[in-house]
C-alpha atoms as a PDB file:
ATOM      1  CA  UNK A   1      79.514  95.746  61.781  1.00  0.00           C
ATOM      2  CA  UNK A   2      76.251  96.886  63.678  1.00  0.00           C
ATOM      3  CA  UNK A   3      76.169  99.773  65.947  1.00  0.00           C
ATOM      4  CA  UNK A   4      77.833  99.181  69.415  1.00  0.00           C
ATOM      5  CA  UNK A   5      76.158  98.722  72.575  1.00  0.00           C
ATOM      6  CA  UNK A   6      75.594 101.346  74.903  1.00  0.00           C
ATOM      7  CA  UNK A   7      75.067  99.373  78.249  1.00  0.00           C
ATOM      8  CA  UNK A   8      77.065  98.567  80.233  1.00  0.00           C
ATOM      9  CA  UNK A   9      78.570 102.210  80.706  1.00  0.00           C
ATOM     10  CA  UNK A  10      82.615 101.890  80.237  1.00  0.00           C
ATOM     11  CA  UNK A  11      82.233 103.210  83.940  1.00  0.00           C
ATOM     12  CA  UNK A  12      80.705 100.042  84.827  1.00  0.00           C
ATOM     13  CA  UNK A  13      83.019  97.916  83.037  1.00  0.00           C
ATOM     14  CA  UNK A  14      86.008  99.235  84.499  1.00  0.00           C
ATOM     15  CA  UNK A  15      85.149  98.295  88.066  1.00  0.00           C
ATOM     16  CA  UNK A  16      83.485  94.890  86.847  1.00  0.00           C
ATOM     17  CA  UNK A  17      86.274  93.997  84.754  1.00  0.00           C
ATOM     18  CA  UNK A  18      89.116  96.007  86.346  1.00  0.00           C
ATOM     19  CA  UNK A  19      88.519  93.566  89.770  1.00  0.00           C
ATOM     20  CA  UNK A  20      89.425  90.477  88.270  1.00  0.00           C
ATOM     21  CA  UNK A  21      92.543  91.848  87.184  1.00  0.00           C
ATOM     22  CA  UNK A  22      93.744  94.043  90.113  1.00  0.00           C
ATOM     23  CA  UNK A  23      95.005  91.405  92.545  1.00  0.00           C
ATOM     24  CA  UNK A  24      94.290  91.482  96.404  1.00  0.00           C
ATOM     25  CA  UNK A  25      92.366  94.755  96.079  1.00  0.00           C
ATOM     26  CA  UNK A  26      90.414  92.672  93.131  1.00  0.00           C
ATOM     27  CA  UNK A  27      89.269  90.285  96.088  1.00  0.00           C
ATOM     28  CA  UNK A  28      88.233  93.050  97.705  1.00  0.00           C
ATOM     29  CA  UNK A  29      85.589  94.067  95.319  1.00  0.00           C
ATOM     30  CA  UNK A  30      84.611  90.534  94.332  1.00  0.00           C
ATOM     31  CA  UNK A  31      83.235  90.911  98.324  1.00  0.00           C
ATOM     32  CA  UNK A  32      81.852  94.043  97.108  1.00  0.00           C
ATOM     33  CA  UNK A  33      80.080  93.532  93.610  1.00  0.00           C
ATOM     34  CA  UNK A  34      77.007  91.044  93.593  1.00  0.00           C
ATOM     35  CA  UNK A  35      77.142  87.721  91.516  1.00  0.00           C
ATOM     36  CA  UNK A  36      74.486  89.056  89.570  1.00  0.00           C
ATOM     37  CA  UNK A  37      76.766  91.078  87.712  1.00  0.00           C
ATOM     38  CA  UNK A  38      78.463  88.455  86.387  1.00  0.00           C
ATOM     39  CA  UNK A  39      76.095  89.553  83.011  1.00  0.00           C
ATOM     40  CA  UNK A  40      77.472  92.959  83.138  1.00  0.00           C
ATOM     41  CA  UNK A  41      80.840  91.384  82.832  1.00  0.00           C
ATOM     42  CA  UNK A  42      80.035  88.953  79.776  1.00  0.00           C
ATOM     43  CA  UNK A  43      78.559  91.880  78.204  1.00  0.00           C
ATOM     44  CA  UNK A  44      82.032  94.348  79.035  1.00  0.00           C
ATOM     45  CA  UNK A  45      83.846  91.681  77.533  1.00  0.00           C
ATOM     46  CA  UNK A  46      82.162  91.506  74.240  1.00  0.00           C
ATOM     47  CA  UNK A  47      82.434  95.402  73.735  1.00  0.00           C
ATOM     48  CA  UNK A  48      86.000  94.703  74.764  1.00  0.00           C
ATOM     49  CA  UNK A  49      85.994  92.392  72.333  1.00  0.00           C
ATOM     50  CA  UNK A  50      84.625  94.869  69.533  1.00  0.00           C
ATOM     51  CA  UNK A  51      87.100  97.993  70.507  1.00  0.00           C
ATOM     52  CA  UNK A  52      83.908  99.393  72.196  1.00  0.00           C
ATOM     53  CA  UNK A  53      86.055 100.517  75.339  1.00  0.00           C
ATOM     54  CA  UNK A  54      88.443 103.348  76.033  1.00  0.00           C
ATOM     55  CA  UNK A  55      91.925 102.798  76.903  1.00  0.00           C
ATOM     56  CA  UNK A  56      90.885 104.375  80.063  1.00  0.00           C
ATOM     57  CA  UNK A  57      89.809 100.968  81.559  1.00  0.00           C
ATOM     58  CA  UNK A  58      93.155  99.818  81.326  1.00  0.00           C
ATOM     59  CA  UNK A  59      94.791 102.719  82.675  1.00  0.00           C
ATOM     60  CA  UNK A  60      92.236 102.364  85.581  1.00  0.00           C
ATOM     61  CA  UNK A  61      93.389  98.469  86.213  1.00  0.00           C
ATOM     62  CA  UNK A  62      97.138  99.749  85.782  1.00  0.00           C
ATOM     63  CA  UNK A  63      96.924 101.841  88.746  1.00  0.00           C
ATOM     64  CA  UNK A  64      94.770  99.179  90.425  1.00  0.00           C
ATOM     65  CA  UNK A  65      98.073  96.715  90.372  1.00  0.00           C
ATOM     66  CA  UNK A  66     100.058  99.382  91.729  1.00  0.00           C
ATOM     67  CA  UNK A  67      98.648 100.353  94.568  1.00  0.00           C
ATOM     68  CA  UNK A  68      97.927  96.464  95.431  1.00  0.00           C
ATOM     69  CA  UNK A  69     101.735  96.155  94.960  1.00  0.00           C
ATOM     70  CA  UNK A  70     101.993  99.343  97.137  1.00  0.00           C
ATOM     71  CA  UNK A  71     100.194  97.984 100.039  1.00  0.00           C
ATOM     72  CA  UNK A  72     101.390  94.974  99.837  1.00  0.00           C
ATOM     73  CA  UNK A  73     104.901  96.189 100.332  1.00  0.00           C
ATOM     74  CA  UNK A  74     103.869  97.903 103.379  1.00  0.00           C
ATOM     75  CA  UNK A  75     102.440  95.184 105.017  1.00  0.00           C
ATOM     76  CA  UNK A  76     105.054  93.165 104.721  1.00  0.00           C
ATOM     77  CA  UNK A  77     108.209  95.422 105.171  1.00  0.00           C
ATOM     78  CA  UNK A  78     108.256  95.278 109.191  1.00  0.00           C
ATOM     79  CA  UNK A  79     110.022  91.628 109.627  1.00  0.00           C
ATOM     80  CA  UNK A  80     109.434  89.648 112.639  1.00  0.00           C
ATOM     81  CA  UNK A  81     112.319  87.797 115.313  1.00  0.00           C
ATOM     82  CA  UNK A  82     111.111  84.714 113.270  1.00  0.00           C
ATOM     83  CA  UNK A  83     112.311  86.382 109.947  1.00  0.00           C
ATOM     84  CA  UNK A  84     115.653  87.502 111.451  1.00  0.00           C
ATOM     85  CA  UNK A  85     116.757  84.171 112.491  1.00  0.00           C
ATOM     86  CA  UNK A  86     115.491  82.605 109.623  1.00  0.00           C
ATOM     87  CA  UNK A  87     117.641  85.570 107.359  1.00  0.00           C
ATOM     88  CA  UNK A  88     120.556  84.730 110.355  1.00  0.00           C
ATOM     89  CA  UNK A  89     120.401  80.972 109.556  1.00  0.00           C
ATOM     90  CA  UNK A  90     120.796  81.530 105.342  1.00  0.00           C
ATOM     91  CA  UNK A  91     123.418  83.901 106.064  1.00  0.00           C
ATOM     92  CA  UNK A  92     125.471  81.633 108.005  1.00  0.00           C
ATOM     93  CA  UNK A  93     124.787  78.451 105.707  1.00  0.00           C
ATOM     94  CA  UNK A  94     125.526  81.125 102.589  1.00  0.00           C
ATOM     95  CA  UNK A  95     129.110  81.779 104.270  1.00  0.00           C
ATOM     96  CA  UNK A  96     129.944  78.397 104.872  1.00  0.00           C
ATOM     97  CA  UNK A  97     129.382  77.844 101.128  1.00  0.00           C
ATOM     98  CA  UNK A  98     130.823  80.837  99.810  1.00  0.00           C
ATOM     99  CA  UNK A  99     132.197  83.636 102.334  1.00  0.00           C
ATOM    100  CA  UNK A 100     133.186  86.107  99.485  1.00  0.00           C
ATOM    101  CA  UNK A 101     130.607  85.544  97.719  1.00  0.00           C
ATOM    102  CA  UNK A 102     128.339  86.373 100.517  1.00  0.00           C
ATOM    103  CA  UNK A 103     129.879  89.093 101.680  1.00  0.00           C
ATOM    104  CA  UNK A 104     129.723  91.107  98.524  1.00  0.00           C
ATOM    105  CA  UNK A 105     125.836  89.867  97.949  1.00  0.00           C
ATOM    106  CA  UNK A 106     124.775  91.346 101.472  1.00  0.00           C
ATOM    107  CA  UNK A 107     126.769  94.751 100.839  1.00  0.00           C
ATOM    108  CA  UNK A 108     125.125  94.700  97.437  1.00  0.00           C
ATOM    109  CA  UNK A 109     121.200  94.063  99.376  1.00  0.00           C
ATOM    110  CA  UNK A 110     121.341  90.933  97.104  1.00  0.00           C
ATOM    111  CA  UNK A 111     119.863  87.609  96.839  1.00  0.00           C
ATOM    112  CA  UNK A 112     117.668  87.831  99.542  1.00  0.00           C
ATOM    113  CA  UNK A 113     120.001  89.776 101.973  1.00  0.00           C
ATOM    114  CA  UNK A 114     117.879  92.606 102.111  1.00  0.00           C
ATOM    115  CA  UNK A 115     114.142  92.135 102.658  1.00  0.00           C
ATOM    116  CA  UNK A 116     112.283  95.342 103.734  1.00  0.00           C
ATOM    117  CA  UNK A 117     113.754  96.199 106.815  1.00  0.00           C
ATOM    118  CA  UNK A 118     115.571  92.988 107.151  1.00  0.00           C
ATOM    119  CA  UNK A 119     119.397  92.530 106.199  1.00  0.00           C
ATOM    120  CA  UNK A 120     122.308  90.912 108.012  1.00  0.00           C
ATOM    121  CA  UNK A 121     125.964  92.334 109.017  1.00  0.00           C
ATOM    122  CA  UNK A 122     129.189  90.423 109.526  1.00  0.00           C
ATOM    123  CA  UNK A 123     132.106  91.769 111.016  1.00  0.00           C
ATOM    124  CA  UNK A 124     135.888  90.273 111.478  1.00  0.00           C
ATOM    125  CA  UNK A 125     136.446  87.890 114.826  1.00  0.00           C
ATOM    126  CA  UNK A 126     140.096  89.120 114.558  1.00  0.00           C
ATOM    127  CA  UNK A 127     140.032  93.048 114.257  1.00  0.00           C
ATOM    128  CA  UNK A 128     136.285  93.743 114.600  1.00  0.00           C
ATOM    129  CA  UNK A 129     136.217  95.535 111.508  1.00  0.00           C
ATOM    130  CA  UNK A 130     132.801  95.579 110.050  1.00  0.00           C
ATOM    131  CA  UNK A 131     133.116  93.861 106.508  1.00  0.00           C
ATOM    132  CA  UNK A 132     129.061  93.781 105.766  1.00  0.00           C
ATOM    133  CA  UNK A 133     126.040  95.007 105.771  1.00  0.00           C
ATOM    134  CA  UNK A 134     122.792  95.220 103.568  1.00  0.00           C
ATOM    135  CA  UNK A 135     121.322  98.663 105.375  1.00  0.00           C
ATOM    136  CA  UNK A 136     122.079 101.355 103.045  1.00  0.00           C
ATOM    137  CA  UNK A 137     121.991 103.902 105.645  1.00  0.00           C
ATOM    138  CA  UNK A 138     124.403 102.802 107.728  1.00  0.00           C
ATOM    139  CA  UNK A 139     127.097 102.160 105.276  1.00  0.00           C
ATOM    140  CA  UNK A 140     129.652 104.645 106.783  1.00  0.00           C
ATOM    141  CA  UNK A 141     130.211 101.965 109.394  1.00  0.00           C
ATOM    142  CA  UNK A 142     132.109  99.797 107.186  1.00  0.00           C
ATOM    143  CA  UNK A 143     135.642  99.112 108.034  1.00  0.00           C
ATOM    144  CA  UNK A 144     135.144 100.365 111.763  1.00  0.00           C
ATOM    145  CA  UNK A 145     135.252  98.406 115.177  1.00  0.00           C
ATOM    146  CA  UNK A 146     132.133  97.479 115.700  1.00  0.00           C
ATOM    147  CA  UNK A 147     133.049  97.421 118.987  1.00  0.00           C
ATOM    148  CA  UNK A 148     132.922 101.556 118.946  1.00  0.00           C
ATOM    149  CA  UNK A 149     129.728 101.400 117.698  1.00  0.00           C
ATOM    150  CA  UNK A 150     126.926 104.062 119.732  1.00  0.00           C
ATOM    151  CA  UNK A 151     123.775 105.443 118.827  1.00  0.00           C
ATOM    152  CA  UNK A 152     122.877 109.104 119.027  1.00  0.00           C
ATOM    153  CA  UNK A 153     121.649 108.309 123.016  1.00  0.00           C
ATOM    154  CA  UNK A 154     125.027 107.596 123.988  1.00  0.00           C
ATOM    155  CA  UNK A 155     124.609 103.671 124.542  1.00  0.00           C
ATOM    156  CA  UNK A 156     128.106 102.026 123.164  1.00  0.00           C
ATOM    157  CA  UNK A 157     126.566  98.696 122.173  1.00  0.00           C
ATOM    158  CA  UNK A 158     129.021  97.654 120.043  1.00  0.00           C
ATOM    159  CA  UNK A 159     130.549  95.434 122.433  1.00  0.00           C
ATOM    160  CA  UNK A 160     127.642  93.587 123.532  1.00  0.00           C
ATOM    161  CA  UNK A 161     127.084  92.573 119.785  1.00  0.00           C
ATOM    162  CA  UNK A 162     130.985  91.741 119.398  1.00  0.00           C
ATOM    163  CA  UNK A 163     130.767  89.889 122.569  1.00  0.00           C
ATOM    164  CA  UNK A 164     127.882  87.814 121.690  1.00  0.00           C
ATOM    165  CA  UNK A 165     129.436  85.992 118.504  1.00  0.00           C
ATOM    166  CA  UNK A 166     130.060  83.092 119.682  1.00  0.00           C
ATOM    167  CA  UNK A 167     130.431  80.085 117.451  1.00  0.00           C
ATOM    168  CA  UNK A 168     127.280  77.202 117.666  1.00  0.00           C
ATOM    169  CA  UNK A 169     125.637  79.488 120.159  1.00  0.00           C
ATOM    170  CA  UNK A 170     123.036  82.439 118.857  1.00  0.00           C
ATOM    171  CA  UNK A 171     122.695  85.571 121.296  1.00  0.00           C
ATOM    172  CA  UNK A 172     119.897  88.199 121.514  1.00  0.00           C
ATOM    173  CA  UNK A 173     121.116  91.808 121.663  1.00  0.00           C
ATOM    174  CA  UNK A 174     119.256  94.811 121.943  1.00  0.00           C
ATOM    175  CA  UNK A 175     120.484  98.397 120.247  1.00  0.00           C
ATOM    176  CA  UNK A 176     119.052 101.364 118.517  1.00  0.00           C
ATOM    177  CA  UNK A 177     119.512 101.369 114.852  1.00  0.00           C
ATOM    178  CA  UNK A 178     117.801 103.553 111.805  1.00  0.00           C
ATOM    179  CA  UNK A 179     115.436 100.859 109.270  1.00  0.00           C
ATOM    180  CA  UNK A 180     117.014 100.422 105.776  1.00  0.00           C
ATOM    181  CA  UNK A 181     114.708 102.588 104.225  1.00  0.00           C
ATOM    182  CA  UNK A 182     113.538 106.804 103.630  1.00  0.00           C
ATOM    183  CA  UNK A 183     113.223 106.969 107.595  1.00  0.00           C
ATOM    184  CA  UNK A 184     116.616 107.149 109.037  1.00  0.00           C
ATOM    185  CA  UNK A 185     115.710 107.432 112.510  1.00  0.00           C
ATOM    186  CA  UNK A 186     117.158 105.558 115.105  1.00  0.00           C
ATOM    187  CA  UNK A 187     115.014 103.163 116.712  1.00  0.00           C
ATOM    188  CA  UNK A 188     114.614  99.720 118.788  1.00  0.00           C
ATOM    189  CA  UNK A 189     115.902  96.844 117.549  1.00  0.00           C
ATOM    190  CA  UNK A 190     117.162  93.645 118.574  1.00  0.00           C
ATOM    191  CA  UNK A 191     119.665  91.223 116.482  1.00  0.00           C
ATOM    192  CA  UNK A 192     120.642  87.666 116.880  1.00  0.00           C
ATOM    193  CA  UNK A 193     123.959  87.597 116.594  1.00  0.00           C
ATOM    194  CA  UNK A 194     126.388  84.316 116.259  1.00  0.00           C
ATOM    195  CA  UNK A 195     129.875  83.307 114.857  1.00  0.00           C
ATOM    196  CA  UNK A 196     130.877  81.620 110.989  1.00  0.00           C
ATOM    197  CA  UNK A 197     134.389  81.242 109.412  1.00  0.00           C
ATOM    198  CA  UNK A 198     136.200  83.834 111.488  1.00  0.00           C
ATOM    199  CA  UNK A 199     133.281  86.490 111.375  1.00  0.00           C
ATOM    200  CA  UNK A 200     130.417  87.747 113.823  1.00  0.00           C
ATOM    201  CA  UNK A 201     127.146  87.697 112.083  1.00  0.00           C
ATOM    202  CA  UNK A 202     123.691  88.997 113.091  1.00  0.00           C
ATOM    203  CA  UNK A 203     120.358  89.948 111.461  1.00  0.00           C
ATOM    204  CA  UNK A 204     117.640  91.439 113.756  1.00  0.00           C
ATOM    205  CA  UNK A 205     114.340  93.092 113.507  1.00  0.00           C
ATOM    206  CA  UNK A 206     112.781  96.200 114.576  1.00  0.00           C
ATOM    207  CA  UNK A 207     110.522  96.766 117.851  1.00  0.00           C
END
């Protein structure tokens, strides 16, 4: 086998090649990189092709994927009051269908009971005892009145969410409440809260 090329520069490849294979950041340089380049590419390919590149190109589109992933998580972890009631509306059909079931998969964060800084809670119609929730960071609550429930202000607003289960109806309460995630400050929020199968159920989303 002849010598192998020198042009493109493994430099050049990396960025050529590395953007088809990056994801939404790739997009981002196909905006970038001119069409006429498309040459450069054909030509990284065929050194690809012959071992001609390091390993370094891959580590390079490797870290590319990751931080796509990265800020694509951070977009998309602040839900909206259209994602809580949808969330509200599958928790409610979920308990209908299976109410143990349920439970366990929100105190778990599974099957799509915890979505960035979206989970819901259910506690007992009968006692008030709080029998679920998906936020990690408030799991001391469990087995509590929720209608003792405070933040760090003061504000008791447990009763305002206990009194707002009400079966067929969905209420709007707002609260203080740390996200799900590293920050564990307290902050606005506001959950939609309604009644299933003896329980009070709400999901809500942060201001």
């Amino acid at each position: 086998m002849g010598r192998i090329r020198k042009w493109p520069p493994a430099s050049l490849c990396q960025l050529v090649g590395g953007r088809e294979q990056a994801g939404q950041l790739g997009q981002y340089l196909n905006m970038m990189i001119p069409a006429g380049l498309r040459t450069v590419h054909d030509n990284c390919k065929f050194l690809d092709d012959q071992g001609g590149i390091s390993m370094f190109r891959k580590l390079v589109i490797g870290a590319l994927g990751a931080m796509t992933v990265l800020f694509s998580t951070t977009a998309f972890a602040q839900g909206t009051a259209s994602d809580a009631k949808a969330m509200l509306e599958k928790t409610v059909a979920a308990i209908k269908a299976d109410k143990a079931k349920t439970l366990d998969a929100i105190n778990k964060g599974e099957n799509g009971f915890l979505v960035g800084d979206l989970y819901p809670f259910c506690f007992n119609l009968s006692d008030a005892l709080l029998v679920a929730i998906g936020n990690p960071n408030v799991k001391g609550l469990l087995g509590k009145d929720a209608r003792t429930f405070k933040d760090p202000t003061g504000d008791v607003y447990g009763p305002r969410l206990y009194d707002a289960a009400k079966e067929g109806k969905v209420s709007e309460v707002s609260y203080m409440s740390p996200k799900a995630g590293a920050d564990k400050t307290w902050v606005p929020k506001a959950s939609f809260v309604t009644a299933v199968a003896g329980l009070g159920c709400g999901v809500g989303y942060y201001k």
